[in-house]
PDB file of N, CA and C in Angstrom:
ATOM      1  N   UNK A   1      11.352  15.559  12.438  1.00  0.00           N
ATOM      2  CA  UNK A   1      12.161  16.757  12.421  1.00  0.00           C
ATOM      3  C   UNK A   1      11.406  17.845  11.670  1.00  0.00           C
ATOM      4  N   UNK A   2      11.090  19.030  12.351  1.00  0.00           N
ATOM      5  CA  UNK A   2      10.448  20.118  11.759  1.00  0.00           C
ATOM      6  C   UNK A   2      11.187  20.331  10.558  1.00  0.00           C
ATOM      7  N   UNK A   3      10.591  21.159   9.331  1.00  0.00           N
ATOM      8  CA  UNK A   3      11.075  21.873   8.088  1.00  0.00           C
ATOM      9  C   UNK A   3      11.227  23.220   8.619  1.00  0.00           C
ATOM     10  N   UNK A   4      12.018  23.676   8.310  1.00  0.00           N
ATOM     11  CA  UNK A   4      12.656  25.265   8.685  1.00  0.00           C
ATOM     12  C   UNK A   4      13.395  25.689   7.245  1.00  0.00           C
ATOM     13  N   UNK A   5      12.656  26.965   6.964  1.00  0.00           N
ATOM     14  CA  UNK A   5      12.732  27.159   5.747  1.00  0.00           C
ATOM     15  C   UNK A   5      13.791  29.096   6.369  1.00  0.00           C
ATOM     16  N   UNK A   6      14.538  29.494   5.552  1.00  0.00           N
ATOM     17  CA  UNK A   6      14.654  30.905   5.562  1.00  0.00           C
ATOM     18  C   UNK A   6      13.601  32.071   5.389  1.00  0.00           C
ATOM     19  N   UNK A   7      13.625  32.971   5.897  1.00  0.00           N
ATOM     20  CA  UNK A   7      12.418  34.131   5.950  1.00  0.00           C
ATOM     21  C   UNK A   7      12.767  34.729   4.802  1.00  0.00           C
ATOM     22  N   UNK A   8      13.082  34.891   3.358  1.00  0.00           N
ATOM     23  CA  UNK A   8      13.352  35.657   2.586  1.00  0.00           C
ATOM     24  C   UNK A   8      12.465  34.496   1.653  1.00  0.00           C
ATOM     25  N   UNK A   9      12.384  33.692   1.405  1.00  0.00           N
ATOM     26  CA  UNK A   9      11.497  32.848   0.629  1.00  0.00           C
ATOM     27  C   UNK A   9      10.226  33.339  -0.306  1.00  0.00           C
ATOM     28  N   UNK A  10       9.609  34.070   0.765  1.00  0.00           N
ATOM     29  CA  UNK A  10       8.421  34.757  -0.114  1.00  0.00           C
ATOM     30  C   UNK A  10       8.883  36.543   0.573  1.00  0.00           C
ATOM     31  N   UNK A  11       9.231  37.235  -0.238  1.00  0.00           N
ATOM     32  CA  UNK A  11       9.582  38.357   0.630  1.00  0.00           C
ATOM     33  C   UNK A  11       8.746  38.949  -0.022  1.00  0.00           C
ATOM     34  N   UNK A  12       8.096  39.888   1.049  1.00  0.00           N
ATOM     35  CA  UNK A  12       7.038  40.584   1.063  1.00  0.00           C
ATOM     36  C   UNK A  12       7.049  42.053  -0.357  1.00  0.00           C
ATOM     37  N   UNK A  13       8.159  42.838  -0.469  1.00  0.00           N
ATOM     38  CA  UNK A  13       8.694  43.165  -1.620  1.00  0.00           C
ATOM     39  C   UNK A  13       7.689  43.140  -2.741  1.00  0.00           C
ATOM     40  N   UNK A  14       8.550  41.141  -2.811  1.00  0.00           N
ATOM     41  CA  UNK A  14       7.877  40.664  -4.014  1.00  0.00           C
ATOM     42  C   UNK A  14       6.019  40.212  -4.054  1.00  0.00           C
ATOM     43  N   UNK A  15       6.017  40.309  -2.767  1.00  0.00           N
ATOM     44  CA  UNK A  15       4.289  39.675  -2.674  1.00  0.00           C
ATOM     45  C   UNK A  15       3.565  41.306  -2.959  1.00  0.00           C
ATOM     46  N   UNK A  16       3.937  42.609  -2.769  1.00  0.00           N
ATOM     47  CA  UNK A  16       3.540  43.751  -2.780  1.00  0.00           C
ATOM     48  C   UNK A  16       3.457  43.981  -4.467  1.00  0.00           C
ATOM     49  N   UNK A  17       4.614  43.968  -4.990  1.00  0.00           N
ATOM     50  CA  UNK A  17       4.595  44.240  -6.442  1.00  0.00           C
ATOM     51  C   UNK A  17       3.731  43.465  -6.852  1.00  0.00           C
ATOM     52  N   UNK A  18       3.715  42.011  -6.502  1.00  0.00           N
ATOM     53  CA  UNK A  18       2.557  40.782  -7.494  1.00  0.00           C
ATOM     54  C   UNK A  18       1.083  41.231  -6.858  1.00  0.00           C
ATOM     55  N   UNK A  19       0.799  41.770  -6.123  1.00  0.00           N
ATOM     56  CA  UNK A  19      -0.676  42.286  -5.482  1.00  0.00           C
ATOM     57  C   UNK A  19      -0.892  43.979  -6.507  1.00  0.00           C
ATOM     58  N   UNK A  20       0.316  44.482  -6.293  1.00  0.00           N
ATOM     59  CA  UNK A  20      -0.203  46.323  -7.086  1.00  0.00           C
ATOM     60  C   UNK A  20      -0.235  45.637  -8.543  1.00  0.00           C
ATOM     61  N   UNK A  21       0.448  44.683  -8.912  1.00  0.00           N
ATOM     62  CA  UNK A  21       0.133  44.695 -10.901  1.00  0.00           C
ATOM     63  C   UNK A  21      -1.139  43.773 -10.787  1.00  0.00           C
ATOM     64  N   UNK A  22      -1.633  42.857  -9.888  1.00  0.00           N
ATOM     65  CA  UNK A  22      -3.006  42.501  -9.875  1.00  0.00           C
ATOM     66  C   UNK A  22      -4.096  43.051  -9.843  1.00  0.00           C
ATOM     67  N   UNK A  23      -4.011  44.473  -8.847  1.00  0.00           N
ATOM     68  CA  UNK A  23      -4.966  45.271  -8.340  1.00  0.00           C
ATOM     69  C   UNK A  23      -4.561  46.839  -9.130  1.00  0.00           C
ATOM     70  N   UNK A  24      -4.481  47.429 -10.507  1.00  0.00           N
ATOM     71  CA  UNK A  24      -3.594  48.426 -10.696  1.00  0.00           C
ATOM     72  C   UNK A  24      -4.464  49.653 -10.125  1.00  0.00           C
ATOM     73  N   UNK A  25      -5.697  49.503 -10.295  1.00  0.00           N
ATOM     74  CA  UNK A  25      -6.477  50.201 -10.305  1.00  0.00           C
ATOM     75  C   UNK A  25      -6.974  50.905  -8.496  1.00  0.00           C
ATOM     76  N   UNK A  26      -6.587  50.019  -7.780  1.00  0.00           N
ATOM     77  CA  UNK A  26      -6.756  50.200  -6.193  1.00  0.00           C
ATOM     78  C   UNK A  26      -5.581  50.108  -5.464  1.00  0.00           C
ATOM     79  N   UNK A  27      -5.896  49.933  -4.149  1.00  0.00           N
ATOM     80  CA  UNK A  27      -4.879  50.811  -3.565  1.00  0.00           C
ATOM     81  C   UNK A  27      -4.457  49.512  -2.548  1.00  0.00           C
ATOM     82  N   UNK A  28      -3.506  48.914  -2.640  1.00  0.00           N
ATOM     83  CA  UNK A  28      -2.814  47.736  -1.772  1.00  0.00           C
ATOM     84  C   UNK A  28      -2.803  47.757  -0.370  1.00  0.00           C
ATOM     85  N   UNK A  29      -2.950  47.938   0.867  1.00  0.00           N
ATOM     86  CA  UNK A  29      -2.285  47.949   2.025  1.00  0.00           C
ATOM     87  C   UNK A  29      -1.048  46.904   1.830  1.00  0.00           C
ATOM     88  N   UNK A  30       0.008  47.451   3.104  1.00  0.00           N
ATOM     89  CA  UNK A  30       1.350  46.890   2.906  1.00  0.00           C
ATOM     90  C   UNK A  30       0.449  45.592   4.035  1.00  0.00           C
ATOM     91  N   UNK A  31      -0.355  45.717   4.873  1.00  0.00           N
ATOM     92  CA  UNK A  31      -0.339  44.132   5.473  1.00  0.00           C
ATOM     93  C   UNK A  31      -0.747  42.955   5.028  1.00  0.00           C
ATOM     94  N   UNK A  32      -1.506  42.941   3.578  1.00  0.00           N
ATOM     95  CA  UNK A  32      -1.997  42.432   2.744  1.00  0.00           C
ATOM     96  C   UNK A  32      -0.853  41.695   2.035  1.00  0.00           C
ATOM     97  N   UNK A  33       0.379  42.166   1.663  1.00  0.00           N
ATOM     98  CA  UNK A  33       1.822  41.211   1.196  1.00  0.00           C
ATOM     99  C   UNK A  33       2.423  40.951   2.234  1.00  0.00           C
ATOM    100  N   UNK A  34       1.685  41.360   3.445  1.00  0.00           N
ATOM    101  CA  UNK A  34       2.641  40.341   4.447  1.00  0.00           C
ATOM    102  C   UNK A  34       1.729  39.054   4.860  1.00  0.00           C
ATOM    103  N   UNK A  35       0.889  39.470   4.487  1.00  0.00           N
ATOM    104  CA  UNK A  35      -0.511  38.103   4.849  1.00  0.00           C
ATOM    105  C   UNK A  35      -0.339  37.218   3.502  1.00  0.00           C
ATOM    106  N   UNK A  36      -0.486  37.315   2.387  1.00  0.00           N
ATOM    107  CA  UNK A  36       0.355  36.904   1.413  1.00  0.00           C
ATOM    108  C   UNK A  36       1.299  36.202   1.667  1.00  0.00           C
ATOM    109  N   UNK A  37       2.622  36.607   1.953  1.00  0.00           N
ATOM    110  CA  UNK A  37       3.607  35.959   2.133  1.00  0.00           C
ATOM    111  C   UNK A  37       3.740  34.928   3.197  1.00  0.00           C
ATOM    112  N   UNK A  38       3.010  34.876   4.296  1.00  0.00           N
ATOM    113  CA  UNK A  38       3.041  33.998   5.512  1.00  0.00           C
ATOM    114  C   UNK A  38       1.859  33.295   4.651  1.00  0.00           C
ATOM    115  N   UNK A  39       1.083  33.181   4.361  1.00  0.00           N
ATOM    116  CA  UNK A  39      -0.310  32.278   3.255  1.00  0.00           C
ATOM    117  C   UNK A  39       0.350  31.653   2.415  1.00  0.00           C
ATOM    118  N   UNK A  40       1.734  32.024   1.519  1.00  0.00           N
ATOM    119  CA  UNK A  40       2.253  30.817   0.927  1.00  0.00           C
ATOM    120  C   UNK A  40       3.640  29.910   1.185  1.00  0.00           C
ATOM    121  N   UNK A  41       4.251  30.925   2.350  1.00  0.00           N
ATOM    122  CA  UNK A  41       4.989  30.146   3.113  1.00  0.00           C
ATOM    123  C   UNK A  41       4.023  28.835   4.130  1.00  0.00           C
ATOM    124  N   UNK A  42       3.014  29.251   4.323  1.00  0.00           N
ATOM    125  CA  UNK A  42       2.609  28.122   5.140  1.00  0.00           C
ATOM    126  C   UNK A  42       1.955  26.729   4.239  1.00  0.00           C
ATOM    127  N   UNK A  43       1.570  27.309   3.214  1.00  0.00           N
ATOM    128  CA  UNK A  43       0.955  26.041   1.847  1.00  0.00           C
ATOM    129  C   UNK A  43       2.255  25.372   1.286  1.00  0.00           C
ATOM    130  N   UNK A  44       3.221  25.788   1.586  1.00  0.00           N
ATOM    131  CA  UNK A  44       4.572  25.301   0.682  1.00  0.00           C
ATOM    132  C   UNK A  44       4.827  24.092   2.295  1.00  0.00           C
ATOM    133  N   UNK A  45       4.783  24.960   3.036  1.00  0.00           N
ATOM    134  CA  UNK A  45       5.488  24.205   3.915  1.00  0.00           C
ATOM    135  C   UNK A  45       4.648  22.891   4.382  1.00  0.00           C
ATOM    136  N   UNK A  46       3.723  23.407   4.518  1.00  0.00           N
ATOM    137  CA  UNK A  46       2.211  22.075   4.336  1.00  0.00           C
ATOM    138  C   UNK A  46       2.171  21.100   3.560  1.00  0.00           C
ATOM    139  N   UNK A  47       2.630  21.671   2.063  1.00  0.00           N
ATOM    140  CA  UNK A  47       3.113  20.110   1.075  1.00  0.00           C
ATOM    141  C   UNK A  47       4.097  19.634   1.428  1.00  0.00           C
ATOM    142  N   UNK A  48       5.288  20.403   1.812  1.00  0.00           N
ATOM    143  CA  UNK A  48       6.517  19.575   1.964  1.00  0.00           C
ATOM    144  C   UNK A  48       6.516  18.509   3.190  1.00  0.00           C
ATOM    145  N   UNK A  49       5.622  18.680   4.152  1.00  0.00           N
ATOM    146  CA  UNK A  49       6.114  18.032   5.301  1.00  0.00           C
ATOM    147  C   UNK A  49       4.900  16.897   4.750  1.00  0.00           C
ATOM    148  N   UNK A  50       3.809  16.794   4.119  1.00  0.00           N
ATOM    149  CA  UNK A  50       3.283  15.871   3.863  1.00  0.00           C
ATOM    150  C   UNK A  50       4.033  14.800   2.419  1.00  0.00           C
ATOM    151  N   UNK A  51       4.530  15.431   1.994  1.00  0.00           N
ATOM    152  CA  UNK A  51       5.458  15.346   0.787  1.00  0.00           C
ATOM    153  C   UNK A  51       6.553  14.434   1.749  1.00  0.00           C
ATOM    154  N   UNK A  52       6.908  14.660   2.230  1.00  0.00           N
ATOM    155  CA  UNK A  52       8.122  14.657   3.103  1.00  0.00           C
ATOM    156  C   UNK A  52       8.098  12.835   3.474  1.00  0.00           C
ATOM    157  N   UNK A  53       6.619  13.048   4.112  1.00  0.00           N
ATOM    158  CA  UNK A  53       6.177  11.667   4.504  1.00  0.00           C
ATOM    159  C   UNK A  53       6.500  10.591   3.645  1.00  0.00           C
ATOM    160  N   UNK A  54       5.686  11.303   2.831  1.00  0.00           N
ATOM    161  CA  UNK A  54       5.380  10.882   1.526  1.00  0.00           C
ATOM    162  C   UNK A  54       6.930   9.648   0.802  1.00  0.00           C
ATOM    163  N   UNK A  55       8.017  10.571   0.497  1.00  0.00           N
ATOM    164  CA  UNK A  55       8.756   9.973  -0.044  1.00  0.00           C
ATOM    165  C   UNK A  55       9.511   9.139   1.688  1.00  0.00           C
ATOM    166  N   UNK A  56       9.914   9.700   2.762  1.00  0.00           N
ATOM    167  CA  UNK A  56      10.395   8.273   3.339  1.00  0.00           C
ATOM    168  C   UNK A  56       9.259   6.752   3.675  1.00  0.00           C
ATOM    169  N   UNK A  57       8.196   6.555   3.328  1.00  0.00           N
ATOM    170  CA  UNK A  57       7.494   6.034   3.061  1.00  0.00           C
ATOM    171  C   UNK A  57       7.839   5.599   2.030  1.00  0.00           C
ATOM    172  N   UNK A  58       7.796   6.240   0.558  1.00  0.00           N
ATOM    173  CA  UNK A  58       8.911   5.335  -0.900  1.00  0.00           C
ATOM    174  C   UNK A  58       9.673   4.707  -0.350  1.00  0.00           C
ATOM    175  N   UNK A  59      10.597   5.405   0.900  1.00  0.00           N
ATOM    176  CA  UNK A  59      11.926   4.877   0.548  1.00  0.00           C
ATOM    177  C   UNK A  59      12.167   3.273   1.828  1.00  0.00           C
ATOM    178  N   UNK A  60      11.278   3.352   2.755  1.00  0.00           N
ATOM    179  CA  UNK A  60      11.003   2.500   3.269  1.00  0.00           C
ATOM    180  C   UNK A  60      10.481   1.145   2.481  1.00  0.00           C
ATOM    181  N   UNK A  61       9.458   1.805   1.631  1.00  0.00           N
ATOM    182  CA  UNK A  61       8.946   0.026   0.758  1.00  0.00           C
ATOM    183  C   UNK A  61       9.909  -0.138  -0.192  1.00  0.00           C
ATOM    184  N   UNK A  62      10.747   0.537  -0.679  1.00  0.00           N
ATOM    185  CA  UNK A  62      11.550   0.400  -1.550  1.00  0.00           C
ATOM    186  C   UNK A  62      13.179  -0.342  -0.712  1.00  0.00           C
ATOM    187  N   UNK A  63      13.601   0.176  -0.010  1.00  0.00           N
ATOM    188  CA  UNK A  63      14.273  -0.808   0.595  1.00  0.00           C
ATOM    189  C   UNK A  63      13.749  -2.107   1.109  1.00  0.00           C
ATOM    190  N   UNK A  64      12.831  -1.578   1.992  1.00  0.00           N
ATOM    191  CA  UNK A  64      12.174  -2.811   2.669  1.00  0.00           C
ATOM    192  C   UNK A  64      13.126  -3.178   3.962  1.00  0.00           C
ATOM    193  N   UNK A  65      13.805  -1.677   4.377  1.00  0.00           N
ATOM    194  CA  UNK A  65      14.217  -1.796   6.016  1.00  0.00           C
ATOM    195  C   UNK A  65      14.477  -0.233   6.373  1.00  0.00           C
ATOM    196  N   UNK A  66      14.523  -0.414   7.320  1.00  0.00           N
ATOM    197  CA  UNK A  66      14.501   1.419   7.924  1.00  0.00           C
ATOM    198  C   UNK A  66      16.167   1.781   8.613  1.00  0.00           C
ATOM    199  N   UNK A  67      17.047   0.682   8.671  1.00  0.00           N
ATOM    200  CA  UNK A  67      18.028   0.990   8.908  1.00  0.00           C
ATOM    201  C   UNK A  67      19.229   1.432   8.091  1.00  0.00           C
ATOM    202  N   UNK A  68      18.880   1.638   6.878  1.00  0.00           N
ATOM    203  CA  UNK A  68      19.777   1.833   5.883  1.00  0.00           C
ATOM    204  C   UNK A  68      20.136   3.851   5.754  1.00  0.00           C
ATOM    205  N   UNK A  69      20.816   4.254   5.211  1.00  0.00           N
ATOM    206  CA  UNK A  69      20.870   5.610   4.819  1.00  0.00           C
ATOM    207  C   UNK A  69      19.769   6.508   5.100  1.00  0.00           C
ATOM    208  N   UNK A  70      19.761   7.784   5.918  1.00  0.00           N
ATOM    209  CA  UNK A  70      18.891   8.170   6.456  1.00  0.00           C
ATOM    210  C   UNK A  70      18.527   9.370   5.302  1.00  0.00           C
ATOM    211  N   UNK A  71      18.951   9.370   3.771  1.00  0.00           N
ATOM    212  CA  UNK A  71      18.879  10.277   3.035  1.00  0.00           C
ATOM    213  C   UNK A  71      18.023   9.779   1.796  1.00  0.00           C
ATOM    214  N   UNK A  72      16.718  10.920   1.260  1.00  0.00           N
ATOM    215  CA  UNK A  72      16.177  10.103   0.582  1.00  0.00           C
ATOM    216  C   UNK A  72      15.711  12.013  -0.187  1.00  0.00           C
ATOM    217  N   UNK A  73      14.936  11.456  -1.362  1.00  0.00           N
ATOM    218  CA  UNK A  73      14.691  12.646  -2.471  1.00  0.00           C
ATOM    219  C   UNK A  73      13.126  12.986  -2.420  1.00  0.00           C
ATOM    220  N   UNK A  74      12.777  14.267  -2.024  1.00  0.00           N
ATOM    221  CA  UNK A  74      11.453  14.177  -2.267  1.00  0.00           C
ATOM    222  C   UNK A  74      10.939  15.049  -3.664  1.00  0.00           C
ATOM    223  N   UNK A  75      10.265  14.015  -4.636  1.00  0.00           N
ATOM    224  CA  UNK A  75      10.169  14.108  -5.929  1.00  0.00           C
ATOM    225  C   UNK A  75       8.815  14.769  -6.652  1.00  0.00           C
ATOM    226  N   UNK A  76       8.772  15.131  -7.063  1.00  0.00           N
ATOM    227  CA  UNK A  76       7.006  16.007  -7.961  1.00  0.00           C
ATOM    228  C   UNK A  76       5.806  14.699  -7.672  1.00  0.00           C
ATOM    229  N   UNK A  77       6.280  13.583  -7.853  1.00  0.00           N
ATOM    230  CA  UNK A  77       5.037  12.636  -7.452  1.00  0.00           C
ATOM    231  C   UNK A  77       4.913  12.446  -6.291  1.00  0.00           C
ATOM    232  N   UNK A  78       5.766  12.587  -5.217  1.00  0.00           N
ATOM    233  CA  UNK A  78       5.668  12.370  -3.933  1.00  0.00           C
ATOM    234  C   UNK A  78       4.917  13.848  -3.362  1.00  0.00           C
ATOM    235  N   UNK A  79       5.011  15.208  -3.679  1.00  0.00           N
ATOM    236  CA  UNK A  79       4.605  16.265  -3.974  1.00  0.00           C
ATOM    237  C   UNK A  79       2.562  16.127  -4.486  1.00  0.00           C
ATOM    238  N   UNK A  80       3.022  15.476  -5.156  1.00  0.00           N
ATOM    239  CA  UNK A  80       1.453  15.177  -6.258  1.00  0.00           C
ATOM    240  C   UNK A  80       0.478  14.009  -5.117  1.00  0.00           C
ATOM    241  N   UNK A  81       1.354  13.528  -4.946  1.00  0.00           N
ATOM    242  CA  UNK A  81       0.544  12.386  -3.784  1.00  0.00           C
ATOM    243  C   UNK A  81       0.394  13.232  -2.515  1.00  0.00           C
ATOM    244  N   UNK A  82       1.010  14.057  -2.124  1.00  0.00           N
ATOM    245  CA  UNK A  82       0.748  14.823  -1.169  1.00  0.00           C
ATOM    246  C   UNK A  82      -0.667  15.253  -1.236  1.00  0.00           C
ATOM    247  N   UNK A  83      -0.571  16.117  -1.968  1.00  0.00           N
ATOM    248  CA  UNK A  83      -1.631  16.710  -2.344  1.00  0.00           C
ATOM    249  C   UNK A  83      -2.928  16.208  -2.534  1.00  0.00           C
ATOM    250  N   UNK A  84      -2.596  15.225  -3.256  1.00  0.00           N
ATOM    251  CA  UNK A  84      -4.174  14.218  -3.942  1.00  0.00           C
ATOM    252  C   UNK A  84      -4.514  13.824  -2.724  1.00  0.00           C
ATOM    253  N   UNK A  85      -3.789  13.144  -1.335  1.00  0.00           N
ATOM    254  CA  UNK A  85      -3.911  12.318  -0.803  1.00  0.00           C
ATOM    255  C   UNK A  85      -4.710  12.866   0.736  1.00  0.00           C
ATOM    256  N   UNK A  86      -4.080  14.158   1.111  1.00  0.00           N
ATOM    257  CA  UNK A  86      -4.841  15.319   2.069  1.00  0.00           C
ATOM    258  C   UNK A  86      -5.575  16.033   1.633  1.00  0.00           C
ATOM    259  N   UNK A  87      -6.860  15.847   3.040  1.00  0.00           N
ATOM    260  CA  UNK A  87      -8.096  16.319   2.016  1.00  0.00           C
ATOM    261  C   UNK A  87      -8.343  17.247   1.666  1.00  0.00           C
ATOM    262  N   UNK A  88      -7.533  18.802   2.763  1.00  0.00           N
ATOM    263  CA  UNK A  88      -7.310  19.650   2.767  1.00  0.00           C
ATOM    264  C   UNK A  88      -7.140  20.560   1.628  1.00  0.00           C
ATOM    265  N   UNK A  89      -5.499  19.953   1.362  1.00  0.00           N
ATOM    266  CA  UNK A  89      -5.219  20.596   0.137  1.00  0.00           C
ATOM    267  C   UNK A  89      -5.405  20.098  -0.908  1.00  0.00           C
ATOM    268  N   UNK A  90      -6.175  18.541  -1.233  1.00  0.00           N
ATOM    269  CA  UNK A  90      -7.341  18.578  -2.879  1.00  0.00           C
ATOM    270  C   UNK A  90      -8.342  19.634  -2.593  1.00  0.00           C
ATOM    271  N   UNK A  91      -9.045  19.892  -1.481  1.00  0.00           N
ATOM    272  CA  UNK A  91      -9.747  20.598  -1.684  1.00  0.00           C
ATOM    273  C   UNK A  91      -9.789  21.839  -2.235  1.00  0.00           C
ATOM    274  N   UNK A  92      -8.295  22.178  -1.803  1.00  0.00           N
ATOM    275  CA  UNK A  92      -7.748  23.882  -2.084  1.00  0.00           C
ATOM    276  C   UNK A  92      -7.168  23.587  -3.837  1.00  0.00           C
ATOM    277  N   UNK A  93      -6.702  23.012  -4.035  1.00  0.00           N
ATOM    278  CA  UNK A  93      -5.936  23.067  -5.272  1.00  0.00           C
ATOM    279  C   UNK A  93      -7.499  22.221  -6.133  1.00  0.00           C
ATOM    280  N   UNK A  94      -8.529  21.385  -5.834  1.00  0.00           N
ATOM    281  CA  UNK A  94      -9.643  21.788  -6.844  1.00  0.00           C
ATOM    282  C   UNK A  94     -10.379  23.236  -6.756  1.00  0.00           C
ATOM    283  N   UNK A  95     -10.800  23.748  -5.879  1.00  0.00           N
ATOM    284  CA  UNK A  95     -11.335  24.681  -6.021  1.00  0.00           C
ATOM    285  C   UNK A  95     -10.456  25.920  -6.767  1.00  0.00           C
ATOM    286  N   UNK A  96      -9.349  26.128  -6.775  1.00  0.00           N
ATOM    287  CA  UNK A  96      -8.095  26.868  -7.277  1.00  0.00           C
ATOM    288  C   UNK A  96      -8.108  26.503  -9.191  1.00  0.00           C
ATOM    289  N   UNK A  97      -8.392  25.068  -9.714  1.00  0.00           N
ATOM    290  CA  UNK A  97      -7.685  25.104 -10.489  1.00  0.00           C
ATOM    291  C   UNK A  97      -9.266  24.691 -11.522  1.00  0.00           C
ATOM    292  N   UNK A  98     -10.175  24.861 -10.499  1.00  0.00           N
ATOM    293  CA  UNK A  98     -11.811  24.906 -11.163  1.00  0.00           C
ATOM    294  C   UNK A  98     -12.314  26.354 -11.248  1.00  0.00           C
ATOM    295  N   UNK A  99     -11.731  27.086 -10.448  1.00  0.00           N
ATOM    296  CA  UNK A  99     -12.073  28.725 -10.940  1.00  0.00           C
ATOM    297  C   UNK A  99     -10.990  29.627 -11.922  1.00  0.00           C
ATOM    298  N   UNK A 100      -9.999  28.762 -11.961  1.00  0.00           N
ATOM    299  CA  UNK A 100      -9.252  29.109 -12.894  1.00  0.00           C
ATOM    300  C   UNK A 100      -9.715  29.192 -14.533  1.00  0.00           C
ATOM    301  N   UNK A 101      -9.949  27.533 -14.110  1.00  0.00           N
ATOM    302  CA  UNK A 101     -10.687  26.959 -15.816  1.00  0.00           C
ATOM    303  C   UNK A 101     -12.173  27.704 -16.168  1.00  0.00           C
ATOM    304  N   UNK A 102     -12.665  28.342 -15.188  1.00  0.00           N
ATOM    305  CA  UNK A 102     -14.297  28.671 -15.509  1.00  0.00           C
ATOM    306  C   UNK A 102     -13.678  30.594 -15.824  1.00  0.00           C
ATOM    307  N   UNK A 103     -12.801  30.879 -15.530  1.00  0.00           N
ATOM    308  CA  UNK A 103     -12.423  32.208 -16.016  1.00  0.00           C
ATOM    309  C   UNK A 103     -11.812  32.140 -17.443  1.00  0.00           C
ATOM    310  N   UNK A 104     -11.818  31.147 -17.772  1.00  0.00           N
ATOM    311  CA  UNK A 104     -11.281  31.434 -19.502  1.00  0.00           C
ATOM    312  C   UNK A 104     -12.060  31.265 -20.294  1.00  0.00           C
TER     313      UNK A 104
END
């Protein structure tokens, strides 16, 4: 089942203001917070559906049958295993959180 999220999630608004107090000094285009905003609607939605996996997979070895309650929690480690586990996004979140650390 696809994830379908609401369009107000990352509203562009707010992706415009967080780009002009980043950039004070230059001059924003408005398509730049809309590219923004579809760039982290699509990374959110990318963990969750791997995330997603992630925990009915918990909840499968943890019962140890697939016919039980079709409702299950997806949790910061199931989130964290997402991540670690596609190569994709370790790649994005090391390179993210290694240029972070080399700027301080």
């Amino acid at each position: 089942m696809p994830l379908v999220f609401p369009a107000s999630r990352f509203p562009t608004s707010v992706c415009m203001e967080l780009l002009k107090s980043s950039f004070p000094q230059g001059r924003v285009h408005p398509a730049a917070a809309v590219y923004l905003a579809s760039t982290l609607e699509y990374l959110g939605a990318e963990i969750l559906e791997v995330a997603d996996t992630k925990a009915q997979e918990r909840k499968r070895t943890k019962s140890g049958r697939s016919s039980e309650s079709s409702r299950y929690r997806i949790t910061l480690e199931d989130m964290l295993q997402a991540i670690y586990y596609d190569d994709e996004l370790k790649k994005l979140v090391d390179t993210v959180f290694k240029k972070n650390g080399e700027d301080k």
